[in-house]
Protein backbone atom coordinates (compact mmCIF):
# COMPACT_ATOMS: atom_id res chain seq x y z
CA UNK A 1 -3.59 -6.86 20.11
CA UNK A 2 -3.17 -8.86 22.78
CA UNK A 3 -6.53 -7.99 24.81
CA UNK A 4 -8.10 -9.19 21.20
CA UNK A 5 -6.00 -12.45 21.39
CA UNK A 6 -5.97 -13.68 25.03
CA UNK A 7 -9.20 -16.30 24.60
CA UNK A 8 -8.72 -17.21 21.10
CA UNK A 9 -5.68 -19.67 22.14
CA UNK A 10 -5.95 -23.22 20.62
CA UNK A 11 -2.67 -24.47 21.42
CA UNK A 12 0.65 -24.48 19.03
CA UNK A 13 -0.35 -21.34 16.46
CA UNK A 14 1.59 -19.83 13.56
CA UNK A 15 1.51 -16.53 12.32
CA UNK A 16 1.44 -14.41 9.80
CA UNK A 17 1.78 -10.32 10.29
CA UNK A 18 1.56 -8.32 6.97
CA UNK A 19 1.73 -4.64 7.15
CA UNK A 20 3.31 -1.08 8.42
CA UNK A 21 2.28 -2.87 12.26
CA UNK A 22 3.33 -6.35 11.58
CA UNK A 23 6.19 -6.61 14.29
CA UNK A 24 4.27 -4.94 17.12
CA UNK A 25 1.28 -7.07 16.13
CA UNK A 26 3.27 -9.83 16.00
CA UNK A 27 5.41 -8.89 19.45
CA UNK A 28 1.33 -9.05 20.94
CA UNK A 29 0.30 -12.20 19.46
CA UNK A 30 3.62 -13.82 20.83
CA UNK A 31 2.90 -12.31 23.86
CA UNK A 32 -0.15 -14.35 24.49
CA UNK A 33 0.71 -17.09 22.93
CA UNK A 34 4.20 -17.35 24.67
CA UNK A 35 6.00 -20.89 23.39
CA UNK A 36 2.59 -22.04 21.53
CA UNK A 37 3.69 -19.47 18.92
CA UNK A 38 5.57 -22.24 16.77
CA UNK A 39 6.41 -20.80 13.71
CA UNK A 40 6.21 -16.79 12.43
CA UNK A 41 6.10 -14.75 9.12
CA UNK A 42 6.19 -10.95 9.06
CA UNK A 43 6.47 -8.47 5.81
CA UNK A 44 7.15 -5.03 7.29
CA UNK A 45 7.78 -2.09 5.67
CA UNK A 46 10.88 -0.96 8.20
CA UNK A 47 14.15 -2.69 7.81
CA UNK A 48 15.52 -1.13 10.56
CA UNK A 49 12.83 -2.88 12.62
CA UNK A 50 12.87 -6.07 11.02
CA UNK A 51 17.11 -6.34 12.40
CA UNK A 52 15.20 -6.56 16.16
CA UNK A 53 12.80 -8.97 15.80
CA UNK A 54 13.19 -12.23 18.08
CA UNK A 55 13.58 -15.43 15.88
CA UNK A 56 12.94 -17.46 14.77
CA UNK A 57 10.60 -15.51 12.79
CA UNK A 58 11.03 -15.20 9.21
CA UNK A 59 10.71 -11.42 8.46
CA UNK A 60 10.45 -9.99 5.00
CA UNK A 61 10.96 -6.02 3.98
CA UNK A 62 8.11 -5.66 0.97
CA UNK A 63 7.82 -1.76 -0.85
CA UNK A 64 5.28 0.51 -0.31
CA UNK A 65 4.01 3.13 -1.66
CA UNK A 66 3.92 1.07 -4.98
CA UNK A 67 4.62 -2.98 -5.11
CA UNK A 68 7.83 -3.83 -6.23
CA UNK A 69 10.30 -6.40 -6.41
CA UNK A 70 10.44 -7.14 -2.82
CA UNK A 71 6.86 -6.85 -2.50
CA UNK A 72 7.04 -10.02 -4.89
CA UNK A 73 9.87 -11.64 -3.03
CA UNK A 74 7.35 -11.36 -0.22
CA UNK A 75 4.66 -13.44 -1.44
CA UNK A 76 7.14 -16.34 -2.77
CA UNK A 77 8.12 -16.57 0.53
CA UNK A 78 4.55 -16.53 2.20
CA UNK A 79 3.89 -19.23 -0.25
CA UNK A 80 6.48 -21.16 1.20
CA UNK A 81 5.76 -20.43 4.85
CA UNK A 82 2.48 -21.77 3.98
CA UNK A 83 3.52 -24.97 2.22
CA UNK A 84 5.64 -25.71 5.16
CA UNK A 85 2.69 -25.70 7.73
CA UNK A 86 1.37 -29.33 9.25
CA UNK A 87 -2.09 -29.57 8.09
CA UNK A 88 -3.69 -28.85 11.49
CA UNK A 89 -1.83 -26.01 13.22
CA UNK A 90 -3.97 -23.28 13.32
CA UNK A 91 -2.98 -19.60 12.20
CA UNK A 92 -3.37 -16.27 12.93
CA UNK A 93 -3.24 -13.80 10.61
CA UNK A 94 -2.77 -10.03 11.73
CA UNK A 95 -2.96 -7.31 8.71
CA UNK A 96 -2.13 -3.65 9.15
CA UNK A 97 -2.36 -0.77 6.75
CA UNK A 98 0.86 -0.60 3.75
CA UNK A 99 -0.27 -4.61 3.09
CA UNK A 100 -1.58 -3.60 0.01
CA UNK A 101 1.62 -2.78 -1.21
CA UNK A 102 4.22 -4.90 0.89
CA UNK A 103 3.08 -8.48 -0.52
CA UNK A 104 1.92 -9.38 -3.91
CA UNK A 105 1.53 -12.06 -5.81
CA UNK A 106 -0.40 -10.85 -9.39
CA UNK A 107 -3.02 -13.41 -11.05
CA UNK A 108 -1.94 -15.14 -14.07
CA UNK A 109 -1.67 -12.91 -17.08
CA UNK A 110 -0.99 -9.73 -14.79
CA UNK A 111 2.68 -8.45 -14.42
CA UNK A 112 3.84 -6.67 -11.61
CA UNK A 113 4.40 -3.29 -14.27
CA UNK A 114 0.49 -3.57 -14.71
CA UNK A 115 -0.08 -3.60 -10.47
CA UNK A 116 2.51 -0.29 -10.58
CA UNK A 117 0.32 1.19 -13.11
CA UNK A 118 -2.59 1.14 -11.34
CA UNK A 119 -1.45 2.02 -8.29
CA UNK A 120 0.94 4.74 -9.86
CA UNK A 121 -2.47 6.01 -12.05
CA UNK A 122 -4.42 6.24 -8.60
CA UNK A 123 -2.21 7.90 -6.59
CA UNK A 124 -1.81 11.02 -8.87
CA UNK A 125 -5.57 11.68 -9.07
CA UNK A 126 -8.25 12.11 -6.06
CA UNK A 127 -8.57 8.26 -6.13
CA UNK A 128 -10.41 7.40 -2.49
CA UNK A 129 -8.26 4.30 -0.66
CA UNK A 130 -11.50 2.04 -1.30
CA UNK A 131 -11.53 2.07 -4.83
CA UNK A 132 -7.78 1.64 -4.81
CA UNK A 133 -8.18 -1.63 -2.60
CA UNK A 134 -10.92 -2.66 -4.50
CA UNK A 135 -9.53 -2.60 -7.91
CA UNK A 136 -5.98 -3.99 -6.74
CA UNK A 137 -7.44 -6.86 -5.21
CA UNK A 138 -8.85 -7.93 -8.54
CA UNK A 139 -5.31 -8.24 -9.83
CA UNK A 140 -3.96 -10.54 -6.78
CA UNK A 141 -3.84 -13.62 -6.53
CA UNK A 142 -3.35 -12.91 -2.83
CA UNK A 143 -6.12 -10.45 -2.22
CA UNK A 144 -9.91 -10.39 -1.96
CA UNK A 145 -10.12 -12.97 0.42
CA UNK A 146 -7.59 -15.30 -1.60
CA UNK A 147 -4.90 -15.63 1.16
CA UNK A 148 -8.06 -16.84 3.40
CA UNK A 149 -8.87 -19.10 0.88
CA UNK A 150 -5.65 -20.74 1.35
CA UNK A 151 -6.37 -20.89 5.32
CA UNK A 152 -10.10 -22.46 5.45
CA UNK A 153 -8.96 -25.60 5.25
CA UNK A 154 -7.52 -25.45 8.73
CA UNK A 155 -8.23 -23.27 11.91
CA UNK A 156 -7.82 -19.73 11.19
CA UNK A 157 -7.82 -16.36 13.02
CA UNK A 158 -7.72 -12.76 11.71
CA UNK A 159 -6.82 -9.81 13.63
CA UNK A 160 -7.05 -6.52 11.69
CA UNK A 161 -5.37 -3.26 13.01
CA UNK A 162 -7.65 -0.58 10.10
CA UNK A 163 -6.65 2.31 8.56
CA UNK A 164 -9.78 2.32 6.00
CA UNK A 165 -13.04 3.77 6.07
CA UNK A 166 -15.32 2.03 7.80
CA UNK A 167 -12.86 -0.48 9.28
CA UNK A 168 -14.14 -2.98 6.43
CA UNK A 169 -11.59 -6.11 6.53
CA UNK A 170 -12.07 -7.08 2.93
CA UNK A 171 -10.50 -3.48 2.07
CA UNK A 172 -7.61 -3.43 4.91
CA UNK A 173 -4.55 -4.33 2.98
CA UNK A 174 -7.07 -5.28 -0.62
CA UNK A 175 -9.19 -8.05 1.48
CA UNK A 176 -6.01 -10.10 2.18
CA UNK A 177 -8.13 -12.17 5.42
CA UNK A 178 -11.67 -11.31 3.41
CA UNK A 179 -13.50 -11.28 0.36
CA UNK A 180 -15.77 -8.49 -0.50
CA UNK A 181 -19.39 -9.21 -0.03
CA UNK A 182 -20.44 -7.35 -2.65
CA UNK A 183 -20.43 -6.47 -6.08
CA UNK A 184 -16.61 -5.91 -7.61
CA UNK A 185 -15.34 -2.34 -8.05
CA UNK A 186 -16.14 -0.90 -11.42
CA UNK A 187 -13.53 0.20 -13.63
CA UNK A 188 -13.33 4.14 -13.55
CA UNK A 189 -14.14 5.98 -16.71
CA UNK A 190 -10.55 7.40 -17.18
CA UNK A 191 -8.53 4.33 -16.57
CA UNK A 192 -5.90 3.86 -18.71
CA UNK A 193 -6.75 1.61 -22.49
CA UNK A 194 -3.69 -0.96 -21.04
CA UNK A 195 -4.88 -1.18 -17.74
CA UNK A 196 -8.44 -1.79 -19.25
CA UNK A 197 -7.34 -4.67 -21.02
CA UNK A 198 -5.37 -6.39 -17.75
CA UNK A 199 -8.67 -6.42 -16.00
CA UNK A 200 -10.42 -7.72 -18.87
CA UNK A 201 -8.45 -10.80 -19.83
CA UNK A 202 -8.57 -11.87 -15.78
CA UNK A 203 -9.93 -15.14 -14.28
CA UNK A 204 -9.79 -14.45 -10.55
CA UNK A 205 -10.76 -17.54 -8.11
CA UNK A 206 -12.83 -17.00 -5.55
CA UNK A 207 -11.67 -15.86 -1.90
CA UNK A 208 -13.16 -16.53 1.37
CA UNK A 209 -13.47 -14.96 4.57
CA UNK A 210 -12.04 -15.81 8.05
CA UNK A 211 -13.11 -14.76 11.28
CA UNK A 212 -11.84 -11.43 12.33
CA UNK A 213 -11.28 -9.00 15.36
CA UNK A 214 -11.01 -5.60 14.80
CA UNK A 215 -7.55 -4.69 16.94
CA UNK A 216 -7.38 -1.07 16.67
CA UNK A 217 -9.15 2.07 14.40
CA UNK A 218 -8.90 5.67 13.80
CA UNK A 219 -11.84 6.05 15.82
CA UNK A 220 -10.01 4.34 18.76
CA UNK A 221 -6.72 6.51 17.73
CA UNK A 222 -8.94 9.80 18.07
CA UNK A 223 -10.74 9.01 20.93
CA UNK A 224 -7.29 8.63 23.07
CA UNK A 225 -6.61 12.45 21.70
CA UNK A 226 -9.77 13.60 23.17
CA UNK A 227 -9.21 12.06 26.50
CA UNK A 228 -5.65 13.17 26.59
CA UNK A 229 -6.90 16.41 25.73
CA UNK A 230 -9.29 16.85 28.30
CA UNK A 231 -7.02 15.79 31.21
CA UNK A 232 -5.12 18.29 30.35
CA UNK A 233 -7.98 21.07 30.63
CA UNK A 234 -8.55 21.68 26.71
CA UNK A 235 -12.48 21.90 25.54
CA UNK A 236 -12.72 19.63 22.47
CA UNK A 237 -14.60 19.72 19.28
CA UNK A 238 -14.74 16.71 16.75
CA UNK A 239 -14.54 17.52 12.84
CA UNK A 240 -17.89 16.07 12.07
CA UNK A 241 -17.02 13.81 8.96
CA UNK A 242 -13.79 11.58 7.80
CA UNK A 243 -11.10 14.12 6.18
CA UNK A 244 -10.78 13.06 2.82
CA UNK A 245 -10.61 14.26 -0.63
CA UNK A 246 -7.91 16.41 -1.70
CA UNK A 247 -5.34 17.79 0.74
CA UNK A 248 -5.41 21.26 -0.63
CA UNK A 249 -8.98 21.78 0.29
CA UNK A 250 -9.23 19.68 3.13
CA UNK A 251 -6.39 22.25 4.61
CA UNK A 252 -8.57 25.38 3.87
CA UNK A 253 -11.26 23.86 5.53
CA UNK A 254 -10.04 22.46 8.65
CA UNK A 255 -8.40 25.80 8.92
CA UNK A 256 -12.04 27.89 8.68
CA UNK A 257 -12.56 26.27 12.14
CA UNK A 258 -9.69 28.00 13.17
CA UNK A 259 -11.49 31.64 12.93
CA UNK A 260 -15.21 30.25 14.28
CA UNK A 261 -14.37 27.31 16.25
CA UNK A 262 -15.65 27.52 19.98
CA UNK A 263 -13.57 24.70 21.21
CA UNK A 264 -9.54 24.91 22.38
CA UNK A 265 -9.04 21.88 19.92
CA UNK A 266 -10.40 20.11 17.00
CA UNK A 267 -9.96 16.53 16.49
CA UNK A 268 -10.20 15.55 12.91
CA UNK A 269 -8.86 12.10 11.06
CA UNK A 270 -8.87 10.56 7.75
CA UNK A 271 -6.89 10.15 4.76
CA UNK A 272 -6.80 12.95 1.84
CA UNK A 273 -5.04 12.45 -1.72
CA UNK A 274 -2.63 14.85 -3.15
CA UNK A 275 -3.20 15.29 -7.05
CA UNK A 276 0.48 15.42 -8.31
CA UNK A 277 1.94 17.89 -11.10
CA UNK A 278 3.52 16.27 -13.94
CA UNK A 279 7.05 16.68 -12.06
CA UNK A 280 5.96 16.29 -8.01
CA UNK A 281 8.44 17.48 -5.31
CA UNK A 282 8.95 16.35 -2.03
CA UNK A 283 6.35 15.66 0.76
CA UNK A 284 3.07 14.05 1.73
CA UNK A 285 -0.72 14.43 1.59
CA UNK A 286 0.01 15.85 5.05
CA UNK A 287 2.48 18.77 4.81
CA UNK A 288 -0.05 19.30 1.64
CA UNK A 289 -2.96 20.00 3.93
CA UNK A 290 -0.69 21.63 6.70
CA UNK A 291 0.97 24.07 4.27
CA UNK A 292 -2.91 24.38 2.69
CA UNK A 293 -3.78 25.56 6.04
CA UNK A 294 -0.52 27.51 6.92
CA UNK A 295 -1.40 29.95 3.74
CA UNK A 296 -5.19 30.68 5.10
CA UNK A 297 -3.94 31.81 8.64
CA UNK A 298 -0.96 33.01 7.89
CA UNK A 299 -0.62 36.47 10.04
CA UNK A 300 -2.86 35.04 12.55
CA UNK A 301 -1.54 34.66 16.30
CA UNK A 302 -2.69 32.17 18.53
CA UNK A 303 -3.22 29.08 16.21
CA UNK A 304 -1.06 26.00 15.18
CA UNK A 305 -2.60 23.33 13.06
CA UNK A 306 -0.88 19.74 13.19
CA UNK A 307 -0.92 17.14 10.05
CA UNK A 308 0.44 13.94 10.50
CA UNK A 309 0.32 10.11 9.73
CA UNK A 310 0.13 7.57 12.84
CA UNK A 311 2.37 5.59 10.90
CA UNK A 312 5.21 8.40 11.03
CA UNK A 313 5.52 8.61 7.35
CA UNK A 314 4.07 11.08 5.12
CA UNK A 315 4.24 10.03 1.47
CA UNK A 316 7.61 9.73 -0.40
CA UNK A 317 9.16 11.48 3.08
CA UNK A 318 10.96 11.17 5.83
CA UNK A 319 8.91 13.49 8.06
CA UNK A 320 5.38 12.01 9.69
CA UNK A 321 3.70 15.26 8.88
CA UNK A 322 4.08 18.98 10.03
CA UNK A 323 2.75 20.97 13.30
CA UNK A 324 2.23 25.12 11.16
CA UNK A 325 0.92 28.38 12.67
CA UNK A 326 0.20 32.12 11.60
CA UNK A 327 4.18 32.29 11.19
CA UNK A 328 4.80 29.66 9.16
CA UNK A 329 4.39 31.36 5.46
CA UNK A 330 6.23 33.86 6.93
CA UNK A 331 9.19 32.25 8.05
CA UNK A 332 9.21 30.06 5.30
CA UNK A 333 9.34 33.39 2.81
CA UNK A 334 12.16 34.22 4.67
CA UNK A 335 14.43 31.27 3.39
CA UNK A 336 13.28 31.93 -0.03
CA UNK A 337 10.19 29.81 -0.39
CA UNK A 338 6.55 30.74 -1.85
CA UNK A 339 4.75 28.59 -0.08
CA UNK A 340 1.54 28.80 -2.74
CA UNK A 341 4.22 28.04 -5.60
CA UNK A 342 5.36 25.46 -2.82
CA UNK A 343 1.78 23.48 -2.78
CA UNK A 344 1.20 24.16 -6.17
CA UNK A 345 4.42 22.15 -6.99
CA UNK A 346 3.80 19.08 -4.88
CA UNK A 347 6.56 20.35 -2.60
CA UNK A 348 5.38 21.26 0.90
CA UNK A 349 8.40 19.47 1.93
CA UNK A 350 11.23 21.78 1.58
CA UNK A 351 8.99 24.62 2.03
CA UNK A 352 7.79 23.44 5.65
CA UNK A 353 11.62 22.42 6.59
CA UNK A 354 12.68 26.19 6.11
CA UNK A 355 9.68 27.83 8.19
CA UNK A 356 11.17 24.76 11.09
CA UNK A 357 7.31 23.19 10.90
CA UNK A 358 8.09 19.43 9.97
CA UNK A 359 7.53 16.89 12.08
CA UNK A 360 9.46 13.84 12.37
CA UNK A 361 8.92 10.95 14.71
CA UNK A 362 10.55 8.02 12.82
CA UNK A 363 8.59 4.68 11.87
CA UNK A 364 5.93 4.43 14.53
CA UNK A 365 5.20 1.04 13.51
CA UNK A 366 1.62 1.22 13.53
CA UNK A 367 -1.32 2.91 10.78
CA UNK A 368 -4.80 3.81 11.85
CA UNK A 369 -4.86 6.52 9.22
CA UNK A 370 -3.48 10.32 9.38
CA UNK A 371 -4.71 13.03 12.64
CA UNK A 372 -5.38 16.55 12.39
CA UNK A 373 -5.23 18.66 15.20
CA UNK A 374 -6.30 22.08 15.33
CA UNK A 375 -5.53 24.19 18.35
CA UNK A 376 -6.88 28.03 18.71
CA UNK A 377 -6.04 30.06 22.54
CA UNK A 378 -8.40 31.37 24.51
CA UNK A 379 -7.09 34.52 24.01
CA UNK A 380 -5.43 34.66 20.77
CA UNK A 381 -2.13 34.61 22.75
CA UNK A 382 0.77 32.59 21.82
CA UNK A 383 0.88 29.33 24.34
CA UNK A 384 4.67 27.84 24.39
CA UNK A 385 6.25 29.49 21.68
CA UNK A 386 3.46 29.14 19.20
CA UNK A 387 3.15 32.11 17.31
């Protein structure tokens, strides 16, 4: 962030930081700007965090996965940060993945139910991240370039840390700093009749775009693993495409590699779905593809397979992800868990805490999107206590 921000200084600056990142974005951009950082606005998703931030910025805690009450609080009091600024003074605005969720402020005629229901709806089917963005910006009256719209009136700066496909901007937290350039995203076939009708009965103004740096990527994220990787002696092999689609099968596949790989590691990174059961249990899209994985090498030595999210949360958990190997489904059967009734069930959670697999490394405050790491010995030997 602050390489990105060092010659785009203009004197006295406020910003605005919206996301899972938005205090160590913010911590860089006050780094450069030192006391020509006047006023500051943050909507994190870490309360925790938000107790250690210097003032005098104003720091809201929005929800996420799905929008809620404080997510609304949020935008009222962006609204006011805004109508507080002089005219002139120039802003910076630095969006991180969760801004989707963490601020919103719905068009007129939308509730903040009908923004739940579309997110809820999407995030129990195989609903890609894109066409999420793209239909919840529709519904905001902050999103799809509308919070830049705001902005072009005066000098404004985006810096966007991506956890999206593609790094697009206009689909980083819904288009928040820019509009789409292109068509709007259709409505699916299957979308609910009520939902239907809140996109029909819309008038959404038009956003705009501001200039923006890209501050960080997956791409970046995974690149740092493969030099780390190879200082330390490993070969490395690169999963050829974004890991996406559902978790399940993303698992089984990332684990094939583990039986005709030629490399020590592979380096894979995306962002699968996890299609919940009518009553879900407890994990993330990542213990879904780790315990995916964990059943198709289970009996095999000399493997381990690691699953987790940059931004140290998995889903409705805790945990950032889990690290399984040929003992896992074993060990876990040993505690009493099935772990195919386990991933059948939405609950790779529980399962994955009795076989001792879970990984947890607290709010990392930062999201470029979830890593997969899968690690195979040279001689099908157990390296460091992995079985």
């Amino acid at each position: 962030m602050a390489r990105a921000a060092r010659d785009r200084v203009r004197g006295d600056t406020a910003v605005i930081a919206i996301g899972k990142a938005a205090l160590p974005m913010l911590a860089g951009a006050r780094a450069v700007l030192g006391a020509q950082c006047v006023r500051a606005f943050a909507v994190t998703s870490d309360a925790a965090a938000a107790v250690d931030a210097d003032p005098p910025t104003q720091i809201c805690v929005g929800d996420h996965p799905v929008p809620g009450p404080r997510s609304l609080a949020a935008g009222e009091a962006l609204d006011q940060f805004l109508a507080a600024l002089p005219a002139d003074l120039p802003v910076w605005v630095l969006v991180s993945g969760g801004a989707s969720s963490l601020v919103e402020q719905p068009l007129p005629g939308v509730t903040l139910a009908d923004v739940q229901a579309l997110t809820e709806w999407a995030l129990a089917r195989d609903v890609p991240i894109a066409t999420l963005n793209g239909l919840r910006r529709r519904l905001s009256a902050l999103k799809d370039g509308r919070l830049a719209a705001r902005l072009a009136h005066r000098p404004a700066q985006a810096f966007v840390l991506s956890d999206v496909p593609g790094d697009d901007p206009s689909v980083v937290g819904s288009g928040l700093v820019a509009m789409s350039p292109g068509a709007e995203t259709p409505l699916p076939a299957d979308l609910p009749d009520a939902l239907r009708r809140c996109f029909e009965r819309i008038d959404a103004p038009r956003g705009a775009t501001l200039p923006t740096v890209l501050v960080g990527s997956l791409a970046q994220a995974l690149a740092a693993v493969d030099t780390e990787a190879r200082a330390e002696g490993y070969t490395v092999e690169h999963w050829p495409t974004r890991v996406e689609g559902l978790a399940v099968a993303a698992g089984r596949d990332l684990a094939a590699w583990l039986a005709h790989g030629t490399a020590d590691l592979l380096v894979a990174g995306g962002e699968t779905t996890v299609q919940l059961p009518p009553r879900p249990g407890v994990g993330g899209r990542c213990q879904q593809l780790a315990l995916s994985a964990a059943l198709a090498v289970a009996g095999r030595p000399g493997v381990a397979l690691l699953a987790a999210g940059t931004d140290g949360i998995d889903g409705a958990s805790t945990d950032a992800g889990a690290l399984i190997d040929g003992g896992t489904v074993a060990r876990a059967a040993a505690d009493g868990f099935d772990a195919a009734a386990s991933l059948a069930a939405a609950n790779a959670g529980p399962c994955l805490a009795a076989s001792g697999d879970l990984v947890y490394t607290g709010p990392t405050a930062t999201n470029v999107g979830d890593i997969v790491l899968a690690w195979r010995a040279r001689t099908d030997a157990p390296v460091r206590g992995v079985a």
